[in-house]
N, C-alpha and C. Protein backbone atom coordinates (compact mmCIF):
# COMPACT_ATOMS: atom_id res chain seq x y z
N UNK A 1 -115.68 -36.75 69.91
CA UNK A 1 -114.30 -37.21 69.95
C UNK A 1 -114.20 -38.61 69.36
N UNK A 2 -112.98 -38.70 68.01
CA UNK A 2 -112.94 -40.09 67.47
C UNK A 2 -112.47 -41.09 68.92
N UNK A 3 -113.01 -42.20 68.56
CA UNK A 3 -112.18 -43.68 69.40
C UNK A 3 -111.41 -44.23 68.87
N UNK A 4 -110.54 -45.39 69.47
CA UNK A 4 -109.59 -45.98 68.91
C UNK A 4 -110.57 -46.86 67.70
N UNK A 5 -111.34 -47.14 68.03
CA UNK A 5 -112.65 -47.95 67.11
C UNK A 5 -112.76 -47.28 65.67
N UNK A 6 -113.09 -46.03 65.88
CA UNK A 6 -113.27 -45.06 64.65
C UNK A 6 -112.10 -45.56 63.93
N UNK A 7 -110.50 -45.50 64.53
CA UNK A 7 -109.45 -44.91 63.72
C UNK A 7 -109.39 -46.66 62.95
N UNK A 8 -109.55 -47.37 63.76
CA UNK A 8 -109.37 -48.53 63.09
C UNK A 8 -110.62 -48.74 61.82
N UNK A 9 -111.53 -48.40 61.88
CA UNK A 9 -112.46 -48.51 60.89
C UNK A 9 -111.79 -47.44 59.64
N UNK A 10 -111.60 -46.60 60.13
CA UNK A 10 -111.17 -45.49 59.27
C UNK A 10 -109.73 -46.59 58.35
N UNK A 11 -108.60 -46.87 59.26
CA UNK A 11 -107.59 -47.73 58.88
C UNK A 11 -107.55 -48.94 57.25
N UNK A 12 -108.82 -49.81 58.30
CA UNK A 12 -109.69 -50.51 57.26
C UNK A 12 -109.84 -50.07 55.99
N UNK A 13 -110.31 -48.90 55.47
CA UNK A 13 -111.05 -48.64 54.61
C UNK A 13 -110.10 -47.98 54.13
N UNK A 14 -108.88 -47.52 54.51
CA UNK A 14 -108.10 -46.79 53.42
C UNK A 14 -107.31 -47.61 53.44
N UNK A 15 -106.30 -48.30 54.21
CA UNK A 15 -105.12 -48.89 53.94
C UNK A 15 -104.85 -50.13 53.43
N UNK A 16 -104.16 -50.35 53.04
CA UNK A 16 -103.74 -52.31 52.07
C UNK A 16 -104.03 -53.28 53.47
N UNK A 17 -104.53 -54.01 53.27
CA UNK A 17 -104.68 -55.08 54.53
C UNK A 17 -103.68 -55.21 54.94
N UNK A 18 -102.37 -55.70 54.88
CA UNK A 18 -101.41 -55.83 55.37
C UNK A 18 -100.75 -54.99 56.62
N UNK A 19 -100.90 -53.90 55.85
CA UNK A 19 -100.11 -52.53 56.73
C UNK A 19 -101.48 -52.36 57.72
N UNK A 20 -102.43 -52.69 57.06
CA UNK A 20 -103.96 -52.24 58.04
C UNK A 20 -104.13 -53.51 59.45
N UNK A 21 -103.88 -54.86 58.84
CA UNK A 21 -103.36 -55.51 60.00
C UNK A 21 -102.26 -55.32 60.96
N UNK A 22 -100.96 -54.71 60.44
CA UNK A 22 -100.22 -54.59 61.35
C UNK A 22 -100.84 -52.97 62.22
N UNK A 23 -101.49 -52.25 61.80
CA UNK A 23 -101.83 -51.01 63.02
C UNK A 23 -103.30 -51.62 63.89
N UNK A 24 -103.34 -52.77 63.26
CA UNK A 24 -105.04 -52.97 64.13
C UNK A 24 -104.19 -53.87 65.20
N UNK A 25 -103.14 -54.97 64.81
CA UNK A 25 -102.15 -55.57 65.65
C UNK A 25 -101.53 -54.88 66.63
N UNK A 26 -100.79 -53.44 66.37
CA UNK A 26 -100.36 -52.40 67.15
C UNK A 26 -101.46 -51.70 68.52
N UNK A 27 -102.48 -51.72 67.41
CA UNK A 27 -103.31 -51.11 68.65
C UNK A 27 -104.23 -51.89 69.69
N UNK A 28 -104.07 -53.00 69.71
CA UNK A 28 -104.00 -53.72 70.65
C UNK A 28 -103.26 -54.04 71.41
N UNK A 29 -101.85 -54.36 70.83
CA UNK A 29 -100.45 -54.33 72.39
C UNK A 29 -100.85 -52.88 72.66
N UNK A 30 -100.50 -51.83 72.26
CA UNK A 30 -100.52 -50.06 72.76
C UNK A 30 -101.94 -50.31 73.34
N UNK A 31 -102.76 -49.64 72.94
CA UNK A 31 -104.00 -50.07 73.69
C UNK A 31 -105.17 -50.92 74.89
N UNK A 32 -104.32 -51.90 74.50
CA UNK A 32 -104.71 -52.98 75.54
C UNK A 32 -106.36 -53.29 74.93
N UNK A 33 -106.34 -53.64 73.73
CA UNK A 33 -107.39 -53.82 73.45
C UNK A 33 -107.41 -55.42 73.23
N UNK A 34 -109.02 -56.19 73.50
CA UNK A 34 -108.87 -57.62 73.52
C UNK A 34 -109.57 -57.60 72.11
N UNK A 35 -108.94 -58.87 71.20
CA UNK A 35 -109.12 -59.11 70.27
C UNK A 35 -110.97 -59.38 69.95
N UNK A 36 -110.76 -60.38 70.98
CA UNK A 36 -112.71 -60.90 71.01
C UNK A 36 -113.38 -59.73 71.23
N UNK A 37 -112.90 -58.74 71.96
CA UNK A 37 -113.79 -57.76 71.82
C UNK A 37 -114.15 -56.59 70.13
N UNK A 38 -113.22 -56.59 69.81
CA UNK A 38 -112.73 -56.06 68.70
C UNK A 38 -113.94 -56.93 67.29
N UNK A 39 -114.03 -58.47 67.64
CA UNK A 39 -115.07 -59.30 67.14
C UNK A 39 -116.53 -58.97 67.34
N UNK A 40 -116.68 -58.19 68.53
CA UNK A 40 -118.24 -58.43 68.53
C UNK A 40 -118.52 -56.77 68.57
N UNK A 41 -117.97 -56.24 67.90
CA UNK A 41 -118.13 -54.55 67.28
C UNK A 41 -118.70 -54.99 65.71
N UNK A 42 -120.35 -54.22 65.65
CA UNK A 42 -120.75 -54.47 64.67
C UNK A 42 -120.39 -53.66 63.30
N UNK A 43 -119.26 -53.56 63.15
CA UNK A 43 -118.15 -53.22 62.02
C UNK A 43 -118.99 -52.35 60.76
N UNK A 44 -119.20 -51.81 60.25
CA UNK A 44 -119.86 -51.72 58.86
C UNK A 44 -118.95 -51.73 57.96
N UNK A 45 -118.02 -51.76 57.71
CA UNK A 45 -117.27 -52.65 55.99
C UNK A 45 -116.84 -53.84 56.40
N UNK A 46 -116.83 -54.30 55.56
CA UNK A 46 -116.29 -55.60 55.40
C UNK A 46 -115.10 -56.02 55.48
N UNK A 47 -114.17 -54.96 55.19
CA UNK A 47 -112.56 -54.79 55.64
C UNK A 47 -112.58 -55.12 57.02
N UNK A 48 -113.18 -54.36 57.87
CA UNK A 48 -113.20 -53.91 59.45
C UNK A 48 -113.44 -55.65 59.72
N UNK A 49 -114.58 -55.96 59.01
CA UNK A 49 -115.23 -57.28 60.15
C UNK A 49 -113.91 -58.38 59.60
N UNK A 50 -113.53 -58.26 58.40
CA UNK A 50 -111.83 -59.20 58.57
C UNK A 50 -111.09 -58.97 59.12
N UNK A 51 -110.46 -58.00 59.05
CA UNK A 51 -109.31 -57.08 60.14
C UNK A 51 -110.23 -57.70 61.68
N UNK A 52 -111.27 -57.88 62.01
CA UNK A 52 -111.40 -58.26 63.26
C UNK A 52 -111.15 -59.56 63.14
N UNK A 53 -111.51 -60.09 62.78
CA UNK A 53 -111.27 -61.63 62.54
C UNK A 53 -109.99 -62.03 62.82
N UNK A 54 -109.19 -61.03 62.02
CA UNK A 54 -107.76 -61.68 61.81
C UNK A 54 -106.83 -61.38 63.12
N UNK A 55 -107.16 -60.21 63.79
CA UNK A 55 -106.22 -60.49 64.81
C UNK A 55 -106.13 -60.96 65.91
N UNK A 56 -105.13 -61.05 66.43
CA UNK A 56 -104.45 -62.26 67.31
C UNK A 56 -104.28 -61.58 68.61
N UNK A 57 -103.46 -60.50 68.34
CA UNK A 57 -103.03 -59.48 69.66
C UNK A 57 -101.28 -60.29 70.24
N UNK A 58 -100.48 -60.87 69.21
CA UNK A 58 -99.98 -61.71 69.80
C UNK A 58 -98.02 -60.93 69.25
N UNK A 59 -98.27 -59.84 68.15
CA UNK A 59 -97.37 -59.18 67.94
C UNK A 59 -97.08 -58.08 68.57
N UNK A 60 -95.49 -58.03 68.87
CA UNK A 60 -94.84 -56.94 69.73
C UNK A 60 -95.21 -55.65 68.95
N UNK A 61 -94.92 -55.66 67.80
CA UNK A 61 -95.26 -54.41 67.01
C UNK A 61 -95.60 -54.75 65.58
N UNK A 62 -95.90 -53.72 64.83
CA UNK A 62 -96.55 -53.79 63.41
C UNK A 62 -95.51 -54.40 62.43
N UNK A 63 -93.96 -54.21 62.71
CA UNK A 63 -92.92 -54.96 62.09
C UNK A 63 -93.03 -56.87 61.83
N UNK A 64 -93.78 -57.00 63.35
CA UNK A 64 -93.39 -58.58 63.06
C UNK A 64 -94.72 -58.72 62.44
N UNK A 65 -96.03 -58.25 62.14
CA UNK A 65 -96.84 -58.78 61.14
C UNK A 65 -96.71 -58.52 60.38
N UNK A 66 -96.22 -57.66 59.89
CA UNK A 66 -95.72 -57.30 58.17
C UNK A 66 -94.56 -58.70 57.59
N UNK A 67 -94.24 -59.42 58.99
CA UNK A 67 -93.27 -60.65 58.30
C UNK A 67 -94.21 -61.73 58.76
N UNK A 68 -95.02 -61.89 59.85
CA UNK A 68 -95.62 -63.23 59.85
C UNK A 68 -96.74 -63.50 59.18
N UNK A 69 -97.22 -62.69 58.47
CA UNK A 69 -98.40 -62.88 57.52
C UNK A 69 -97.73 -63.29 56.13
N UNK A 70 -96.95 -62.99 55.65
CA UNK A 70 -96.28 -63.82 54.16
C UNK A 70 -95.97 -64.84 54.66
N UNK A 71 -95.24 -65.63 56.14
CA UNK A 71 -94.94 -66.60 56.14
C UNK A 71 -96.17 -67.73 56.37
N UNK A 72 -97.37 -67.52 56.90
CA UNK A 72 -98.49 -67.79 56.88
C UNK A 72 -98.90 -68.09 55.89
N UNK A 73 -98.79 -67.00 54.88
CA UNK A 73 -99.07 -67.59 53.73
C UNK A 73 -98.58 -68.15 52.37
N UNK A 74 -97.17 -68.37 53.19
CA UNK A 74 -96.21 -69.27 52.74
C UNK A 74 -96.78 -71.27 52.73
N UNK A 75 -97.30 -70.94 53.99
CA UNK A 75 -97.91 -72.29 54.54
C UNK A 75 -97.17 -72.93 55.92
N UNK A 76 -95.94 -72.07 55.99
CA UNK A 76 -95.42 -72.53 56.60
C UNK A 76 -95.52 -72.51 58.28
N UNK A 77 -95.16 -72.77 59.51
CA UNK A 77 -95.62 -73.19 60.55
C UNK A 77 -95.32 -71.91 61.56
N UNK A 78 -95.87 -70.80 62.15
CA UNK A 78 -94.79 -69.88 62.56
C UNK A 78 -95.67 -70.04 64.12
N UNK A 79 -94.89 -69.75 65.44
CA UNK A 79 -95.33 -69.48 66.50
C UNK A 79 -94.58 -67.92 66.81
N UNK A 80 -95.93 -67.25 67.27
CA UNK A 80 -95.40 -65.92 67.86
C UNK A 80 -94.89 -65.73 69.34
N UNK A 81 -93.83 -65.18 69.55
CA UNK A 81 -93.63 -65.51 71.42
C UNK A 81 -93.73 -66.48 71.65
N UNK A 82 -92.72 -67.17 71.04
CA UNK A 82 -92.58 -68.60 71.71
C UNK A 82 -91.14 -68.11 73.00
N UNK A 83 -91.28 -68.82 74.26
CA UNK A 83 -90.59 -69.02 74.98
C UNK A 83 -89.50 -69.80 75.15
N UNK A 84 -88.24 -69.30 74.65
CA UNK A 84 -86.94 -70.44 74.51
C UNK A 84 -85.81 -69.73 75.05
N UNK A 85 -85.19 -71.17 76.11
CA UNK A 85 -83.84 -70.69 76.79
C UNK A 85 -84.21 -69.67 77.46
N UNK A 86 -85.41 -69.19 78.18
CA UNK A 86 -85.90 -68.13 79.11
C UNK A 86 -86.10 -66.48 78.81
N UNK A 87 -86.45 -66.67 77.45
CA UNK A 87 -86.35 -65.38 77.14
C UNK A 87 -88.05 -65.48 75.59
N UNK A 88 -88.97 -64.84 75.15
CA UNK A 88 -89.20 -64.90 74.52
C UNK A 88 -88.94 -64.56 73.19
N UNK A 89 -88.84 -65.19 71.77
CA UNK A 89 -88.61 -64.47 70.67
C UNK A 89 -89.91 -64.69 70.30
N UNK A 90 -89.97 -63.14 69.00
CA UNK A 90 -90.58 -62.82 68.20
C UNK A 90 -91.11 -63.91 67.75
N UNK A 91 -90.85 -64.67 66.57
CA UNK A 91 -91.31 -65.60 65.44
C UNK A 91 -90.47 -66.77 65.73
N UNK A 92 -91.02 -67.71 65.94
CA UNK A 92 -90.33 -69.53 65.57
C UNK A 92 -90.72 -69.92 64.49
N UNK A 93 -90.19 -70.57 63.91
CA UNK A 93 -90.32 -71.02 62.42
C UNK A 93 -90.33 -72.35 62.09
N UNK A 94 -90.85 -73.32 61.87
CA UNK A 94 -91.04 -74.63 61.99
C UNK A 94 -90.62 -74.88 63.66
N UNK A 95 -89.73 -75.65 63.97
CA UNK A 95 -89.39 -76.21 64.80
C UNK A 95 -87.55 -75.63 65.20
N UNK A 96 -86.99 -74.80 64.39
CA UNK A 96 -85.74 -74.21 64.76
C UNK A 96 -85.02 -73.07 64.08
N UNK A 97 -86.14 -71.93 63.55
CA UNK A 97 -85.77 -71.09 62.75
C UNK A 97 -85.95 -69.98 63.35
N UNK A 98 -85.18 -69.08 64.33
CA UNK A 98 -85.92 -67.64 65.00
C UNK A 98 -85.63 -66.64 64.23
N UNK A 99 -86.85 -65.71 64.13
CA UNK A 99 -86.86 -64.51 63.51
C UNK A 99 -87.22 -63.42 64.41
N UNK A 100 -86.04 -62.97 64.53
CA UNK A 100 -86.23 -61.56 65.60
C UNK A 100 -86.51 -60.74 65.19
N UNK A 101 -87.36 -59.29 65.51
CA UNK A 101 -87.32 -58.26 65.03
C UNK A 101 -87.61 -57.14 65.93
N UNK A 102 -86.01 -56.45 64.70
CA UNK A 102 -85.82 -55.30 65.73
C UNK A 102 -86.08 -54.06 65.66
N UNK A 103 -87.17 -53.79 65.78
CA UNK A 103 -87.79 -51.95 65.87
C UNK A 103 -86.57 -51.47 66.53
N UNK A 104 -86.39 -50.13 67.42
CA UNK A 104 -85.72 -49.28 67.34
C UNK A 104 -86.05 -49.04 68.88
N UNK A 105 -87.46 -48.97 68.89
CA UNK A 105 -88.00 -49.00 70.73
C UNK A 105 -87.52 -49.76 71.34
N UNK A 106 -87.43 -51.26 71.04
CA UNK A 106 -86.92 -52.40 71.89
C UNK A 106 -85.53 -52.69 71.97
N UNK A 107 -84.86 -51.80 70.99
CA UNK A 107 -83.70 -52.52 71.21
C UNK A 107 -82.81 -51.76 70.39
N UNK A 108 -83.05 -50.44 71.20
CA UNK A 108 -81.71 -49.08 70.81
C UNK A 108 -80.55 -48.86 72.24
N UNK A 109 -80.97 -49.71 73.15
CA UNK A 109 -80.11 -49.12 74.17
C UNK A 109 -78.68 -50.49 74.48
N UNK A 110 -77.85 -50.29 74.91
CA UNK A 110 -76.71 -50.92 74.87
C UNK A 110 -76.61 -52.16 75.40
N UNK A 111 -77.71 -51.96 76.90
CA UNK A 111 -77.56 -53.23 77.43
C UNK A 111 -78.44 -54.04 76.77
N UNK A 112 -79.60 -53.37 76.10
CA UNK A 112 -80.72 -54.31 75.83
C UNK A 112 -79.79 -55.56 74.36
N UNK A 113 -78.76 -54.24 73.62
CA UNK A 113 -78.33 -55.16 72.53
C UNK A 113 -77.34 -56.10 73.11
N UNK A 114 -76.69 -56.03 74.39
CA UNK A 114 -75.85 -57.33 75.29
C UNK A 114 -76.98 -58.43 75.39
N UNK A 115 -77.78 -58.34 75.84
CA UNK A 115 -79.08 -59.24 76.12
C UNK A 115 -79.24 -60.17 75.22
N UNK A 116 -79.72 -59.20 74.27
CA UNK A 116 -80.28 -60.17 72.51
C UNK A 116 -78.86 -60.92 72.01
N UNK A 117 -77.53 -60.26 72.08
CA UNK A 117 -76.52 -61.05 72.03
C UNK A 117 -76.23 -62.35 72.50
N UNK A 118 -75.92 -62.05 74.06
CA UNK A 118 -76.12 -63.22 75.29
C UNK A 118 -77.51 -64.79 74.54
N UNK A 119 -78.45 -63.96 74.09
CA UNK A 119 -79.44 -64.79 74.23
C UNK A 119 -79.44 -65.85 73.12
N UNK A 120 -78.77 -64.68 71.65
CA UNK A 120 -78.74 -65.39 70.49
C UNK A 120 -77.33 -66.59 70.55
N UNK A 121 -76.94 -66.30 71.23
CA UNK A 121 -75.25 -67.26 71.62
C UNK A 121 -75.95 -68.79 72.04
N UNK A 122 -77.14 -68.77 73.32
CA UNK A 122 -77.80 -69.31 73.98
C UNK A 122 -78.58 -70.49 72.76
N UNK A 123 -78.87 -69.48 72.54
CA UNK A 123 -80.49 -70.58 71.42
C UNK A 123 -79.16 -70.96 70.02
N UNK A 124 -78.55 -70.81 69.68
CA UNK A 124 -77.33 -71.29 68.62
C UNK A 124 -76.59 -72.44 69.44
N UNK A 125 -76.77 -72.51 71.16
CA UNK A 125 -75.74 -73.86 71.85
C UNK A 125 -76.74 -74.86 71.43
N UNK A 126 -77.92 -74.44 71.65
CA UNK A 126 -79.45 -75.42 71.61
C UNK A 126 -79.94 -75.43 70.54
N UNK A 127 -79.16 -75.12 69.02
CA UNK A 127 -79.06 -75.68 67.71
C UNK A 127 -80.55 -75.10 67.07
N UNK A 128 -80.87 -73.32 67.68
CA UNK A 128 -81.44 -73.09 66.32
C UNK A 128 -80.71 -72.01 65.73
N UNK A 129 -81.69 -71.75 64.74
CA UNK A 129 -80.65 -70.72 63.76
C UNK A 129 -81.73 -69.25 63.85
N UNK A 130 -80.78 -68.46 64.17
CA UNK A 130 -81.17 -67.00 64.79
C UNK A 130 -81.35 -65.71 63.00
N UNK A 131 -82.32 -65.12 62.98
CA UNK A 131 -81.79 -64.01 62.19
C UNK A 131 -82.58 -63.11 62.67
N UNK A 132 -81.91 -62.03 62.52
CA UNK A 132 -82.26 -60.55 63.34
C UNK A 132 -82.52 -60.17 62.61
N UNK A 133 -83.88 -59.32 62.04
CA UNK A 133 -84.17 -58.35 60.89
C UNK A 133 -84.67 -56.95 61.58
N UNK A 134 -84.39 -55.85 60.94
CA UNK A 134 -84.41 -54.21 61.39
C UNK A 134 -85.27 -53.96 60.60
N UNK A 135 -85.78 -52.70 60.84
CA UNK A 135 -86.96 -52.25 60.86
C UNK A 135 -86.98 -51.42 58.94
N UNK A 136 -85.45 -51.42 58.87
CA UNK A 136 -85.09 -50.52 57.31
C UNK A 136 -85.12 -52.05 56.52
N UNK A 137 -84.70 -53.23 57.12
CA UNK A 137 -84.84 -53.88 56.11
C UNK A 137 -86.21 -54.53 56.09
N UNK A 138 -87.02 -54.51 56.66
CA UNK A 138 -88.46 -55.15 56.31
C UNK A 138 -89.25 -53.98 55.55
N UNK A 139 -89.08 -52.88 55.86
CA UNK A 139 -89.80 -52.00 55.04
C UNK A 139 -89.61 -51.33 53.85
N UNK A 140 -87.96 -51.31 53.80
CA UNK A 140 -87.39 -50.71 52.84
C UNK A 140 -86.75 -51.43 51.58
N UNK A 141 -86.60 -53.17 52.41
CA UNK A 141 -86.06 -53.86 51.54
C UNK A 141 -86.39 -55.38 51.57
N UNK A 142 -87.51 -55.35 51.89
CA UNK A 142 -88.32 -56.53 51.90
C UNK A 142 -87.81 -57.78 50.75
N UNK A 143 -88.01 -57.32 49.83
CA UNK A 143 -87.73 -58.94 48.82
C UNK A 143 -86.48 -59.21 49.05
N UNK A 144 -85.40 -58.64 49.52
CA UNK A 144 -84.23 -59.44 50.25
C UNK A 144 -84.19 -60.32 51.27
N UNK A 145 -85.53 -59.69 52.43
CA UNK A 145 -85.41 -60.44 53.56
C UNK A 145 -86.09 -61.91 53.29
N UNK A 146 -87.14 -61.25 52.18
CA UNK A 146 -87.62 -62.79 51.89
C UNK A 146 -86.74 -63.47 50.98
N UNK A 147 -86.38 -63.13 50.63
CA UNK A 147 -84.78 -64.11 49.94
C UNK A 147 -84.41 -64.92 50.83
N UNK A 148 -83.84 -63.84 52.22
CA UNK A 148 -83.15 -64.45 53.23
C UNK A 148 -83.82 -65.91 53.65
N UNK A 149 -85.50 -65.57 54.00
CA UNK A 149 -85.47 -65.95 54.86
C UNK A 149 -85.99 -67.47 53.99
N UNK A 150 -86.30 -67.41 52.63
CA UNK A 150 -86.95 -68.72 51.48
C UNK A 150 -85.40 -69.55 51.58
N UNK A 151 -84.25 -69.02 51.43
CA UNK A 151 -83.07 -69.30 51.70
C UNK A 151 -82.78 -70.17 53.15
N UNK A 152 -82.95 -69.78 54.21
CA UNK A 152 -83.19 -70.65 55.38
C UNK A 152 -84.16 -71.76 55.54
N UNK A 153 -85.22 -71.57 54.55
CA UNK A 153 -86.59 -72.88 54.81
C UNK A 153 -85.54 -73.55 53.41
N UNK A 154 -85.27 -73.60 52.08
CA UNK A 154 -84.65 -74.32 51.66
C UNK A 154 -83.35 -74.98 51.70
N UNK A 155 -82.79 -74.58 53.07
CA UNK A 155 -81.62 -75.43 53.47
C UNK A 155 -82.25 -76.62 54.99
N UNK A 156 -83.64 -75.92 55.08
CA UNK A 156 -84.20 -77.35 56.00
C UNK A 156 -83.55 -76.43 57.29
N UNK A 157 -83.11 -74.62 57.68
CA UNK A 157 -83.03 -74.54 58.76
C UNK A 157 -84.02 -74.42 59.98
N UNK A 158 -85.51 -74.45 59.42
CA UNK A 158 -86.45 -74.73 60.48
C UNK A 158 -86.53 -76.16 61.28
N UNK A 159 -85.81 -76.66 60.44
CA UNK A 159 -86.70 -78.02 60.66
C UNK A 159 -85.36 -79.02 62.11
N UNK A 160 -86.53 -79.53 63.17
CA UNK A 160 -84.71 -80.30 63.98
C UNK A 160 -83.81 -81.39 63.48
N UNK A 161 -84.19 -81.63 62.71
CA UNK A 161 -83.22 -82.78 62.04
C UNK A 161 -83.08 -82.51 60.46
């Protein structure tokens, strides 16, 4: 019987790093797998022993690493689950830029979208700037969102002053 170990090695070796980080990212929230452990698995490709390296365990789902790895390697400053106004978001972005993201699991039901409402009202009194991205536009229409979001770092909306 394969392990979650196998599928991730298997992952490795066929898929683009990117998409292969966000399911090795996934299967650690789903899984409950610890990253350090994931490190001291003696890997045989070389994909595998980066893909261990690289993750964090710190994304809700495979959506928000498919966006915090370009901004990474943007250069720019991102915290995952940062805690603000009592609620955690997804991605912080310098010092006042939130990037939410919304899969379909977290946030298809009515009250949950009152919540994220309520919350985004909240963090906009306390002067940051909110954008919500869905799951069709990071996958389906990516060089817009990064439009969007090169568009917000060149008006200085990360930054507090």
């Amino acid at each position: 019987m394969a392990t979650v170990e196998d599928a991730l090695a298997h992952v490795a070796g066929c898929v683009p790093h990117d998409a292969a980080l966000a399911v090795w990212e996934s299967a650690v929230r789903v899984e409950g797998l610890a990253p350090e452990a994931l490190r001291r698995i003696p890997w045989t490709s070389r994909a595998a022993r980066e893909l261990a390296g690289e993750v964090v365990g710190l994304s809700d789902s495979g959506l928000e690493t498919l966006v915090v790895l370009p901004l990474r390697r943007w250069g720019v400053p991102v915290v995952q689950q940062a805690r603000i106004a009592g609620r955690f978001v997804d991605l912080l972005v310098g010092e006042r830029l939130v990037l939410q993201i919304d899969g379909f699991a977290h946030h298809s039901s009515s009250a949950q979208r009152t919540k994220d409402i309520a919350h985004d009202a909240e963090l906009a009194l306390r002067g940051y700037t909110v954008m919500r991205l869905s799951y069709a536009q990071i996958v389906h229409d990516w060089p817009a969102v990064e439009r969007s979001i090169r568009r917000a770092l060149a008006a200085r909306l990360h930054l507090a002053s």
